[in-house]
Structures are given as structure tokens and as C-alpha cells.
N, C-alpha and C. Protein backbone atom coordinates (compact mmCIF):
# COMPACT_ATOMS: atom_id res chain seq x y z
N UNK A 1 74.08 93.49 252.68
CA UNK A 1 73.58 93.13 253.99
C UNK A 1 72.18 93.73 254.13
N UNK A 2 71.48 93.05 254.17
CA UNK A 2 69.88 93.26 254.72
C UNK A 2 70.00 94.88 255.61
N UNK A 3 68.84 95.54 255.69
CA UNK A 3 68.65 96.79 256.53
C UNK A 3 70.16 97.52 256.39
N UNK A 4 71.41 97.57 255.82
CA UNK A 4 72.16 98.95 255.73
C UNK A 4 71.95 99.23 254.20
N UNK A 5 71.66 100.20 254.66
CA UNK A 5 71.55 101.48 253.39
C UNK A 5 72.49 102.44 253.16
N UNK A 6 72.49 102.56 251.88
CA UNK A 6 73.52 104.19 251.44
C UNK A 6 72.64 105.19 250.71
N UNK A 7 73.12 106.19 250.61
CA UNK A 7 72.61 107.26 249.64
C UNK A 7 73.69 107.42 248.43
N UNK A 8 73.28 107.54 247.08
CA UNK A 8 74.11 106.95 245.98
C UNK A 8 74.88 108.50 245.72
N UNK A 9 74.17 109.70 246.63
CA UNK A 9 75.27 110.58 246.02
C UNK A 9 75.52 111.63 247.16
N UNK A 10 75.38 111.19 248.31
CA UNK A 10 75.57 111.83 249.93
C UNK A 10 76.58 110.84 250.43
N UNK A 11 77.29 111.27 251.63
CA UNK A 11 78.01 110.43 252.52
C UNK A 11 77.52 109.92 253.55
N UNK A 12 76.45 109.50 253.45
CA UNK A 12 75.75 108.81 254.25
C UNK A 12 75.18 107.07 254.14
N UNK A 13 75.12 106.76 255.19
CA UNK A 13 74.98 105.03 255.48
C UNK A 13 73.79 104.95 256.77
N UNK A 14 73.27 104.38 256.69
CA UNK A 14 72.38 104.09 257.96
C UNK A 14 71.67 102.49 258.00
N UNK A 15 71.57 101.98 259.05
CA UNK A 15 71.13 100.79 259.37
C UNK A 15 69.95 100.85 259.92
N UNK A 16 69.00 100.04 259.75
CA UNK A 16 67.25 99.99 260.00
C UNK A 16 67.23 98.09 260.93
N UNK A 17 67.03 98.86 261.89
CA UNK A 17 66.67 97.67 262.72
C UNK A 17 65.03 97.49 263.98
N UNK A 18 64.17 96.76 263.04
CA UNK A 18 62.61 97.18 263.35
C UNK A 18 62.04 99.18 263.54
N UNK A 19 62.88 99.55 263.90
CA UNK A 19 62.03 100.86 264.56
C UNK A 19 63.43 101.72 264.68
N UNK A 20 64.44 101.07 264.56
CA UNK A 20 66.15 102.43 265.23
C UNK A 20 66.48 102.08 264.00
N UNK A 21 67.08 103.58 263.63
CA UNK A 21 67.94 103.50 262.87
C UNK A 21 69.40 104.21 263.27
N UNK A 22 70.76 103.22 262.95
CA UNK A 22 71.93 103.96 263.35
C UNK A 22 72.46 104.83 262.15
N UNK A 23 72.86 106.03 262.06
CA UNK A 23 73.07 106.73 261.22
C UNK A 23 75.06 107.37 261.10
N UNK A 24 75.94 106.72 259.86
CA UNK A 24 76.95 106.86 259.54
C UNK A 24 76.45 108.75 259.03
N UNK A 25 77.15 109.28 258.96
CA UNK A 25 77.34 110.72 258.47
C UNK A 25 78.26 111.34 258.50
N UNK A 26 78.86 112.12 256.72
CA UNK A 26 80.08 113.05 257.18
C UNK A 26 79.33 114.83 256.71
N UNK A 27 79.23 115.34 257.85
CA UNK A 27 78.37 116.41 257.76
C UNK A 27 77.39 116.55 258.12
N UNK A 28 76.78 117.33 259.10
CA UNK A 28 75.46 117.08 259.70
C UNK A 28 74.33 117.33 258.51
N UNK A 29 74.46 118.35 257.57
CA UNK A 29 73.78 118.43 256.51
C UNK A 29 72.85 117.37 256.09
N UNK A 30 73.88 116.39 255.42
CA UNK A 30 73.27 115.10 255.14
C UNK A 30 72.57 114.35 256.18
N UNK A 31 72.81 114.08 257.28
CA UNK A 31 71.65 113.91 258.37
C UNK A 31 70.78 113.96 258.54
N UNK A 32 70.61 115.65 257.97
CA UNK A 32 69.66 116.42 258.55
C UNK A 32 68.73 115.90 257.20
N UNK A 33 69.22 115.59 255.96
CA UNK A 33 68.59 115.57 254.73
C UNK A 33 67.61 114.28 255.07
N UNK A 34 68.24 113.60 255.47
CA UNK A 34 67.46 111.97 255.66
C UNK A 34 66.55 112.04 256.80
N UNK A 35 66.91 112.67 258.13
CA UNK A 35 65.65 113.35 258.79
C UNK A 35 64.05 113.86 258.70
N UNK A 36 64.63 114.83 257.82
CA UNK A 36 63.73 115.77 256.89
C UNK A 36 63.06 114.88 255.77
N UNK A 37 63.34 113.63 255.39
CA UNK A 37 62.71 112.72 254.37
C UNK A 37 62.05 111.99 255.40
N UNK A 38 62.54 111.64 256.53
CA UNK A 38 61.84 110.61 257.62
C UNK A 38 60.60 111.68 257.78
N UNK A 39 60.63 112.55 258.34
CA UNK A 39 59.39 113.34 259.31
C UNK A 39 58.63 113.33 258.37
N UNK A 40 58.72 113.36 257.57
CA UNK A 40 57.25 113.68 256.19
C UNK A 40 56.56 112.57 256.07
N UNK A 41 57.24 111.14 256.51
CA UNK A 41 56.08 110.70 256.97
C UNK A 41 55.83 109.63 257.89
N UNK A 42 57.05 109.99 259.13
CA UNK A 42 56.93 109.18 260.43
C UNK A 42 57.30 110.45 261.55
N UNK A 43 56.69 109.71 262.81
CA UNK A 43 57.23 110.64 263.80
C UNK A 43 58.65 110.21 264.49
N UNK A 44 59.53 111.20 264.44
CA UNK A 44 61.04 110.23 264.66
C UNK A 44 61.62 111.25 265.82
N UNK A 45 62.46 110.96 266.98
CA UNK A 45 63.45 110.84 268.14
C UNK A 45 64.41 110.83 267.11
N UNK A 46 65.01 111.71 267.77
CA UNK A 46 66.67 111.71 267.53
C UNK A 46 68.08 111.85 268.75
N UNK A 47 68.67 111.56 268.83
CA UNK A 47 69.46 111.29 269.59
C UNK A 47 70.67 111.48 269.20
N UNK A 48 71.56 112.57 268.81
CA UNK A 48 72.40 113.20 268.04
C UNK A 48 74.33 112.54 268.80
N UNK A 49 73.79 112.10 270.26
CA UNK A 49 74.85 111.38 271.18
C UNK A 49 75.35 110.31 270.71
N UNK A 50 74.20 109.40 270.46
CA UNK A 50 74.23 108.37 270.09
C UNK A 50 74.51 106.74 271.26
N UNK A 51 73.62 107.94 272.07
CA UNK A 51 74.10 106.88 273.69
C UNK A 51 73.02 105.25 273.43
N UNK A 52 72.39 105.26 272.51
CA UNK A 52 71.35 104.42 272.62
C UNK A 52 70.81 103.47 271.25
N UNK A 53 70.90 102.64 271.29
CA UNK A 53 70.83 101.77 269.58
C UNK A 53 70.20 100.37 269.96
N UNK A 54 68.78 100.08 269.51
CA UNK A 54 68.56 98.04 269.91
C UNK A 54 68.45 98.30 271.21
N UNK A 55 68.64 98.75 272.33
CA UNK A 55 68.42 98.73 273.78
C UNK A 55 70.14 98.23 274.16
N UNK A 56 70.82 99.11 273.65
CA UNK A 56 72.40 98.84 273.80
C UNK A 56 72.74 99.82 274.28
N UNK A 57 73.59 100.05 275.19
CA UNK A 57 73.82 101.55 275.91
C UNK A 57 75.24 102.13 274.91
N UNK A 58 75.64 102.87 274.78
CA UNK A 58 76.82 102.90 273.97
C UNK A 58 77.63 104.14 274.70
N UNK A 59 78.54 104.11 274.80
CA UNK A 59 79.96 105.03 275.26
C UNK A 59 81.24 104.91 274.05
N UNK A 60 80.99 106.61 273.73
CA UNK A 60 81.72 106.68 272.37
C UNK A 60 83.45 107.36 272.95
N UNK A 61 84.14 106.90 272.91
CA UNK A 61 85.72 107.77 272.99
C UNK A 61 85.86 107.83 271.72
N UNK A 62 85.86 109.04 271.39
CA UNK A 62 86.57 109.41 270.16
C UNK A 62 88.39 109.77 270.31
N UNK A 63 88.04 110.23 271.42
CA UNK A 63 90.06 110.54 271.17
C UNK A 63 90.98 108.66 271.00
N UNK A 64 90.15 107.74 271.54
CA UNK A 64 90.59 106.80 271.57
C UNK A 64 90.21 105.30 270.48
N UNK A 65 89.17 106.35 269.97
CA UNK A 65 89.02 105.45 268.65
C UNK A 65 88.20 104.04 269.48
N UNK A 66 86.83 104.23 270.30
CA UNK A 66 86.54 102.76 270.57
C UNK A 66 85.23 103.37 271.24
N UNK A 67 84.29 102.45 271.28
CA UNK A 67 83.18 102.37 271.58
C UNK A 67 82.95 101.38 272.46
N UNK A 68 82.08 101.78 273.75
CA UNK A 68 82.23 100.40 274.95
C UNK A 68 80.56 100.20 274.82
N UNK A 69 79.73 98.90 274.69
CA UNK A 69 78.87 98.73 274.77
C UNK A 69 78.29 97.41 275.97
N UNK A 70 77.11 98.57 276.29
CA UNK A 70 76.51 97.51 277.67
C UNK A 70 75.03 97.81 277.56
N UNK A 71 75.03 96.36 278.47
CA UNK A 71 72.81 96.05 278.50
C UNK A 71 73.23 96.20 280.30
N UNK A 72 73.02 97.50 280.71
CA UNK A 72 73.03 97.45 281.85
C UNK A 72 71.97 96.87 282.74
N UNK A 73 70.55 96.85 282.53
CA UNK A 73 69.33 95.83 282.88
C UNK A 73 68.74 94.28 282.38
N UNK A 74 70.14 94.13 281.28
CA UNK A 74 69.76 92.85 280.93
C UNK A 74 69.60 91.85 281.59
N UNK A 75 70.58 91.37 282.32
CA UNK A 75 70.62 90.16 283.58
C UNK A 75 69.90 90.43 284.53
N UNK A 76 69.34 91.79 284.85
CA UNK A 76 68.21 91.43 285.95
C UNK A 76 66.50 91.22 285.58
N UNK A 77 66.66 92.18 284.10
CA UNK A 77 65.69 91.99 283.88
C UNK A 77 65.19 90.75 283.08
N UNK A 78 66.73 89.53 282.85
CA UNK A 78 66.34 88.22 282.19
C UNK A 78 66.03 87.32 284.00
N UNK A 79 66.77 87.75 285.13
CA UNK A 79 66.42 87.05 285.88
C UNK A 79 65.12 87.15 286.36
N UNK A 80 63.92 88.11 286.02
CA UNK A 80 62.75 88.55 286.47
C UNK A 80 61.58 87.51 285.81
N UNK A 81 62.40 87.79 284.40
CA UNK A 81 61.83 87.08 283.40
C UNK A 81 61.82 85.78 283.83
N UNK A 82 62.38 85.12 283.83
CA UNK A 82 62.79 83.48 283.86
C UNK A 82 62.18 83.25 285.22
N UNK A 83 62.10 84.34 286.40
CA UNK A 83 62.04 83.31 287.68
C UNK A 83 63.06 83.05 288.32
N UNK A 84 64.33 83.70 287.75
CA UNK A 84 65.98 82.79 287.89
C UNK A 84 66.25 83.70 289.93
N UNK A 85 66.25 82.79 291.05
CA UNK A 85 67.04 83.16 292.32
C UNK A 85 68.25 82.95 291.88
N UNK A 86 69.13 83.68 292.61
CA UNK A 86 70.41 83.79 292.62
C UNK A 86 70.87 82.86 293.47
N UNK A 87 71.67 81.94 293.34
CA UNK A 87 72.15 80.58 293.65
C UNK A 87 72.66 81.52 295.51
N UNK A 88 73.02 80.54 296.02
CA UNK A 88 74.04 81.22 297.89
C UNK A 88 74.76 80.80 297.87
């Protein structure tokens, strides 16, 4: 698949989408390794929550095994866009 990546001898996976990257990791170590290869020669945000990916809001339950994702400004900010009134 285009933009996911692995490391051939870390436990790590990460996806490159224009400018975000989402980052799989078992161990912060390795994280930190691919970090530390980024800064040397980009300036990079990190976000260790992971509340934020593509302009996707994300809510992680881990005890429940699921992830809820929302564009909480999408529909207003597509109705701004477009011109779109809200029907009565």
C-alpha cells in the first residue's frame, strides 16, 4: 500500500499522508528512534495522544478496544464553503 511503511528490524509501522504521519509502535523507544531520524531534517509536532490525524478528531478506548472518529467542523465549514442555507 502506497505511504505505509515498516522498519525491517524495529516494531514499528507508520503511514505518511502529505505532511501527518500515523505512527504503529511497540515501545516508545522505537518512536522515539524514527523521531530522532525525522528532526535531523524536518521540523516535526508530535502528539503522543493521538487525538488528531488528516483533520480527523480521534477518541481512543483502549479498555474497549475501539476508536470513535469525527470531523466535528466539517458540515459547517462545507456549508460556508458552498454557500449551502439551511433548508426551514
Amino acid at each position: 500500500m502506497p505511504g505505509l511503511w515498516h522498519h525491517k528490524t524495529r516494531p514499528i509501522k507508520f503511514c505518511l499522508v502529505v505532511d501527518d504521519f500515523g505512527i504503529k509502535y511497540v515501545g516508545k523507544e522505537h518512536a522515539d528512534h524514527l523521531l530522532h531520524a525525522l528532526t535531523t531534517k524536518y521540523e516535526c509536532t508530535t502528539d503522543w495522544e493521538g487525538k488528531l490525524y488528516c483533520g480527523i478528531s480521534l477518541a481512543w478506548n483502549y479498555d474497549e478496544c475501539h476508536v470513535t472518529l469525527t470531523m466535528p467542523k466539517y458540515v459547517p465549514n462545507a456549508h460556508h464553503k458552498f454557500n449551502h442555507t439551511r433548508p426551514k
